[in-house]
C-alpha atoms as a PDB file:
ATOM      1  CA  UNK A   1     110.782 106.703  90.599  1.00  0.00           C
ATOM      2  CA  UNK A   2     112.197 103.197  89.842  1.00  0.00           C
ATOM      3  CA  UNK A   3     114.494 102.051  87.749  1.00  0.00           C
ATOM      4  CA  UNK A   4     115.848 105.240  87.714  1.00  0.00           C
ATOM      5  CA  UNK A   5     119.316 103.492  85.972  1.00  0.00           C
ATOM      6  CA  UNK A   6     121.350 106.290  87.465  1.00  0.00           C
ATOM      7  CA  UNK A   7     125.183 105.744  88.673  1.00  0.00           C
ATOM      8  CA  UNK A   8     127.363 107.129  91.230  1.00  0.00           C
ATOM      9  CA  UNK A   9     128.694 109.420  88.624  1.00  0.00           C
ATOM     10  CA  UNK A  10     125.445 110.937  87.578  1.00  0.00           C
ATOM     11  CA  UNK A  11     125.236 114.054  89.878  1.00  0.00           C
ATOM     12  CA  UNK A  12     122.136 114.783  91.788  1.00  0.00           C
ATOM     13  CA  UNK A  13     122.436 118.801  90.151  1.00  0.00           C
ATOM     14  CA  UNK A  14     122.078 116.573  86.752  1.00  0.00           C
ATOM     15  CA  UNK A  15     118.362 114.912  87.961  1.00  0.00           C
ATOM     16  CA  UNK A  16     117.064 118.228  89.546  1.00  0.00           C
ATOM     17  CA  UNK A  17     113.766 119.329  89.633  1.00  0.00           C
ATOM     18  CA  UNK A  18     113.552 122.724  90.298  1.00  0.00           C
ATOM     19  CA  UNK A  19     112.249 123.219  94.310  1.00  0.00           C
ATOM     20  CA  UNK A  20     112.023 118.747  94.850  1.00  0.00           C
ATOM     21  CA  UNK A  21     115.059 117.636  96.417  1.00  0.00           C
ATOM     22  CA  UNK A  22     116.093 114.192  95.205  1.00  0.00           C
ATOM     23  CA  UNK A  23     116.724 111.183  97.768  1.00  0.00           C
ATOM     24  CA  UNK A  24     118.085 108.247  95.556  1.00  0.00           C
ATOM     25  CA  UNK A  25     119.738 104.531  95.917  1.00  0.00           C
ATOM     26  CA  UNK A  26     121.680 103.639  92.985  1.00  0.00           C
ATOM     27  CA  UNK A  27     122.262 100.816  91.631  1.00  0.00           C
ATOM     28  CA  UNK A  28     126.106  99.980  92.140  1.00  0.00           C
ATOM     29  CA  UNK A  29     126.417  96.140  90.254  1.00  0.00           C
ATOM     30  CA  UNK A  30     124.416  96.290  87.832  1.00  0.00           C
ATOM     31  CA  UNK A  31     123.068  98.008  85.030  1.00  0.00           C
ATOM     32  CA  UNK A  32     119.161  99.595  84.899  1.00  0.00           C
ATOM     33  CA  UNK A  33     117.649  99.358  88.107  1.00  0.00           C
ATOM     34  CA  UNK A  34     117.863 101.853  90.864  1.00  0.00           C
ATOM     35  CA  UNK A  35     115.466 103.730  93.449  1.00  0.00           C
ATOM     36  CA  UNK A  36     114.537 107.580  93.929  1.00  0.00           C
ATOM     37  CA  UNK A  37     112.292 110.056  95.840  1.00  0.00           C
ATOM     38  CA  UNK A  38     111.415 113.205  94.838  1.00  0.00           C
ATOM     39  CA  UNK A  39     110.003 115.339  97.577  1.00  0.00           C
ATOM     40  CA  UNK A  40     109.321 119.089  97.296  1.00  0.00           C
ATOM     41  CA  UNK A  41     111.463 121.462  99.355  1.00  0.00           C
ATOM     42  CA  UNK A  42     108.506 123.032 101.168  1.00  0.00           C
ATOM     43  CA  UNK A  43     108.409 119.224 103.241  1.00  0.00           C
ATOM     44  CA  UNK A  44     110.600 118.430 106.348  1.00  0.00           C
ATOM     45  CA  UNK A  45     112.037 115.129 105.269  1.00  0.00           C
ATOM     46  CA  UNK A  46     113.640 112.603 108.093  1.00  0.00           C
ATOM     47  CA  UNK A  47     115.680 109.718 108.520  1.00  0.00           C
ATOM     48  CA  UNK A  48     116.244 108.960 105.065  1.00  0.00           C
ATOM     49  CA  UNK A  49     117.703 105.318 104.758  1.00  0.00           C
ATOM     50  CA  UNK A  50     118.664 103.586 101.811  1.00  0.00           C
ATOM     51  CA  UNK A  51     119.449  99.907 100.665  1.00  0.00           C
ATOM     52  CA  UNK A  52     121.178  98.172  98.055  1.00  0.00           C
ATOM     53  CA  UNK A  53     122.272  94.415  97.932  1.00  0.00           C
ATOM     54  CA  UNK A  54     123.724  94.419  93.960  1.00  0.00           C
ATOM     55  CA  UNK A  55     119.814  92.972  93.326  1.00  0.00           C
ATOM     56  CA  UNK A  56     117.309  95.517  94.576  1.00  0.00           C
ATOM     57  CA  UNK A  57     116.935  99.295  96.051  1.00  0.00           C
ATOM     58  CA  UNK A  58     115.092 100.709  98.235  1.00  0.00           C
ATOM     59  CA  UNK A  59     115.161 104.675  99.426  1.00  0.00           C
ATOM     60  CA  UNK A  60     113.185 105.229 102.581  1.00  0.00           C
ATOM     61  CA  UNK A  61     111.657 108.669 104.488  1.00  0.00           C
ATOM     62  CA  UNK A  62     109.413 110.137 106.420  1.00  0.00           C
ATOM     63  CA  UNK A  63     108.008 113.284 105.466  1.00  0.00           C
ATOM     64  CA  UNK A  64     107.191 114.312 109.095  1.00  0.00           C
ATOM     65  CA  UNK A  65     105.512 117.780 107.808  1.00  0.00           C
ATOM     66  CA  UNK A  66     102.267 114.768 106.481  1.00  0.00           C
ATOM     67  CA  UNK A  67     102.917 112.340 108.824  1.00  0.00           C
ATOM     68  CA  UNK A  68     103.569 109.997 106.455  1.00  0.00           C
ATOM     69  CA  UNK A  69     106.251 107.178 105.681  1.00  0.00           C
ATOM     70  CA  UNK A  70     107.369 107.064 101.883  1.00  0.00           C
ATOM     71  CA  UNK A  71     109.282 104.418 100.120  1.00  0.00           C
ATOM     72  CA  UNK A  72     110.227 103.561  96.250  1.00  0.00           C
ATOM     73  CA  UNK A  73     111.843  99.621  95.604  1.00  0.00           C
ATOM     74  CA  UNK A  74     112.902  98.188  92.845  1.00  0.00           C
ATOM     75  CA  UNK A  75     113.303  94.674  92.719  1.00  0.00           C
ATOM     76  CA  UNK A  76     114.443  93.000  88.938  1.00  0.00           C
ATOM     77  CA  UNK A  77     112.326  89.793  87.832  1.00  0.00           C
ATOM     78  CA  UNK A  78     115.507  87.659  88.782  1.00  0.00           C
ATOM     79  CA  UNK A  79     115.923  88.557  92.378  1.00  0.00           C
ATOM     80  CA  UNK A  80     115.919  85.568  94.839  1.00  0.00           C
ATOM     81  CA  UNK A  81     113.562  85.702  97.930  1.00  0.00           C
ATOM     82  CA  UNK A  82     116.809  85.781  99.986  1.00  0.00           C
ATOM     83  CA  UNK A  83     117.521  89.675  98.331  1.00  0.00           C
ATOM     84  CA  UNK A  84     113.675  90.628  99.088  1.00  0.00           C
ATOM     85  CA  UNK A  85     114.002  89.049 102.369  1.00  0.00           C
ATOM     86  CA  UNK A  86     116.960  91.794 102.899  1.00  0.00           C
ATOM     87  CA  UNK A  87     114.374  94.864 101.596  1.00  0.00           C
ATOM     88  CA  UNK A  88     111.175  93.516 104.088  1.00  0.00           C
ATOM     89  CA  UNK A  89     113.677  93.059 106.763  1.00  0.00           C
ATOM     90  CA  UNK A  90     114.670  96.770 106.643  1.00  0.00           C
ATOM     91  CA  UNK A  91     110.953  98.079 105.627  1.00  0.00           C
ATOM     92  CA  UNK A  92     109.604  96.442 108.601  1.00  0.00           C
ATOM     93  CA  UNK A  93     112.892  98.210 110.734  1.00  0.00           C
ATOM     94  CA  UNK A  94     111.983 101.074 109.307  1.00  0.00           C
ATOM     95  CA  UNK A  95     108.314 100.890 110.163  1.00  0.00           C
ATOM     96  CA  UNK A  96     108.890  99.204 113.919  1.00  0.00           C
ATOM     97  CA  UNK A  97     111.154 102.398 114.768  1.00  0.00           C
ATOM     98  CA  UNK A  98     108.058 104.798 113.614  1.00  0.00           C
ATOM     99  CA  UNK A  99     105.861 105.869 116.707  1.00  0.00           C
ATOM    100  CA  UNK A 100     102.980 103.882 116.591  1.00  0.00           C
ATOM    101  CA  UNK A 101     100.943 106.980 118.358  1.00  0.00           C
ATOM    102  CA  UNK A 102     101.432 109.152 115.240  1.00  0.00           C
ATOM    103  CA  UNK A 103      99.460 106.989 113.388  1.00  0.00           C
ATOM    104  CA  UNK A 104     101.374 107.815 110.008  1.00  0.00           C
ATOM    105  CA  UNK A 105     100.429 106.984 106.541  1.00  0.00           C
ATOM    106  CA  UNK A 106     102.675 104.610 104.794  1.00  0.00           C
ATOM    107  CA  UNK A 107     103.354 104.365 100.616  1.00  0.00           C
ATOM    108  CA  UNK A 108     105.249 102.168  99.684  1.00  0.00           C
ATOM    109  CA  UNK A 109     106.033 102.867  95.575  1.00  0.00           C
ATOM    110  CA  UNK A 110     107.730 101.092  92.915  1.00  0.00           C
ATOM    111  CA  UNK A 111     108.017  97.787  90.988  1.00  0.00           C
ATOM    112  CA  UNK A 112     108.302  94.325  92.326  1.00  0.00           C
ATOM    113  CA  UNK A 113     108.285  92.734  89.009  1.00  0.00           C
ATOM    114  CA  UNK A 114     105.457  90.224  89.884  1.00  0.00           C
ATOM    115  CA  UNK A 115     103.081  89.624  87.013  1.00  0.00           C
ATOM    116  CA  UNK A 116     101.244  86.853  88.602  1.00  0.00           C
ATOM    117  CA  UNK A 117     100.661  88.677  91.373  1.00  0.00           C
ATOM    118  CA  UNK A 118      96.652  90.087  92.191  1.00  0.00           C
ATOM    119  CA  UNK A 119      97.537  92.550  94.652  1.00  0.00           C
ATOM    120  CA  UNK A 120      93.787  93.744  95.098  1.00  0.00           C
ATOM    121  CA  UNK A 121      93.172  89.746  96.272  1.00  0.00           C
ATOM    122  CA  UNK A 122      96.210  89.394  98.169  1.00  0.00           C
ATOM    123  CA  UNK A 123      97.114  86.149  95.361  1.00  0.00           C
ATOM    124  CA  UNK A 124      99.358  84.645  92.944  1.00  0.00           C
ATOM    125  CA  UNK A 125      99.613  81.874  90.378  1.00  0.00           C
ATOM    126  CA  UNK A 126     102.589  79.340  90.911  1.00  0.00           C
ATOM    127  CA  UNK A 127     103.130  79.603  87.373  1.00  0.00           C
ATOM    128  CA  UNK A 128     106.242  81.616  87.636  1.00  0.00           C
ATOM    129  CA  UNK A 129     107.965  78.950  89.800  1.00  0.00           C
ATOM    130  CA  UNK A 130     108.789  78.428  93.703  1.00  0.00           C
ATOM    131  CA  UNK A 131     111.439  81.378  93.585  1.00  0.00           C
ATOM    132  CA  UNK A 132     108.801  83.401  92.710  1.00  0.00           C
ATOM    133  CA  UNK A 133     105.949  82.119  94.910  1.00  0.00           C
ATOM    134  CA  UNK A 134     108.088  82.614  97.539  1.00  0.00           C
ATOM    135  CA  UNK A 135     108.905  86.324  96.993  1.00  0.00           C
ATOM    136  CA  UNK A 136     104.780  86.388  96.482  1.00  0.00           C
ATOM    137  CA  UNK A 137     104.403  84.974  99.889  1.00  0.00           C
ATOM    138  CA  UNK A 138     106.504  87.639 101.663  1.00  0.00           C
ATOM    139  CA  UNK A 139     105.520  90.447  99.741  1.00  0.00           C
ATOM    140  CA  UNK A 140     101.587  89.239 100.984  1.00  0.00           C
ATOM    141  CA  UNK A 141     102.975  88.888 104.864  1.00  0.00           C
ATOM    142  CA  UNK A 142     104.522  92.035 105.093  1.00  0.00           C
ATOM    143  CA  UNK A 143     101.426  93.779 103.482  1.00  0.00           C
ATOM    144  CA  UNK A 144      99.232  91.881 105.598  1.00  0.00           C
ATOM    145  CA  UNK A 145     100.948  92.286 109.120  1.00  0.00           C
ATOM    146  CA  UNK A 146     101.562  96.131 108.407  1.00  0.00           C
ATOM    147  CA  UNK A 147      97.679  96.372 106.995  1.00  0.00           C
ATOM    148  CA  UNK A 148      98.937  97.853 103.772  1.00  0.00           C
ATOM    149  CA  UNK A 149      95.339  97.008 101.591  1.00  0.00           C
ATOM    150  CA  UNK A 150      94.864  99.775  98.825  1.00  0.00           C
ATOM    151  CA  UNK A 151      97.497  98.962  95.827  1.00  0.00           C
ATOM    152  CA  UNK A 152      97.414 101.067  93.171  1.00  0.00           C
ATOM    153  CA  UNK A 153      99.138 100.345  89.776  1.00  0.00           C
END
């Protein structure tokens, strides 16, 4: 789930779904925004990590039971490459620490806020300005050096 806009003060008893347990980043600066995982109770989750610059969230796990990686980001229309910088810098920890021999599935869920983005061509128009084409240029490295190919919207 993105832009979850939950708070600090916002209990994780009051977001419940009975049997899921909930695995969220909040977001602490602003309003809106925010990151969460819902993953159901009958999964072994591990090393859960979470991010959160006052621009964008990220929640992190793997769900060792599938083999598989999971992550949910939000990042607002106005974050600066420098912020997503921040969230590929700790995907890409994240995915360097996984054993490469377990061969595990990675989804990586949420919005990036990047209309002139066409993810299924690995593109962009510049129209949105150089901010933007440079958040569009990371997003496409990190997708292309981890050989993340099938987007789904």
């Amino acid at each position: 789930v993105t832009e979850s806009w939950l708070k600090g003060y916002i209990t994780d008893a009051q977001v419940t779904i009975p049997n899921y347990s909930v695995y969220r980043c909040d977001r602490s600066k602003r309003t809106r925004g925010g990151a969460l995982l819902y993953v159901h109770n009958s999964l072994i989750v591990a090393d859960v990590a979470k991010f959160d610059d006052g621009t964008c969230e990220v929640v992190i796990c793997s769900i060792e039971s599938l083999n598989m990686i999971v992550a949910s980001i939000y990042r607002p229309p106005d974050a600066s490459s420098k912020s997503l910088k921040k969230v590929t810098d700790l995907l890409e920890s994240y995915l360097d620490q996984a054993n490469p021999e377990d061969d595990k599935t990675v989804y990586i869920t949420g919005d990036l806020n990047f209309p002139n983005m066409n993810w299924d061509a690995h593109t962009f128009t510049r129209s949105l300005g150089l901010e933007n084409a440079k958040c569009c240029e990371m997003i496409i490295n990190f997708m292309t050096k981890y050989f993340l190919t099938q987007v789904s919207r």
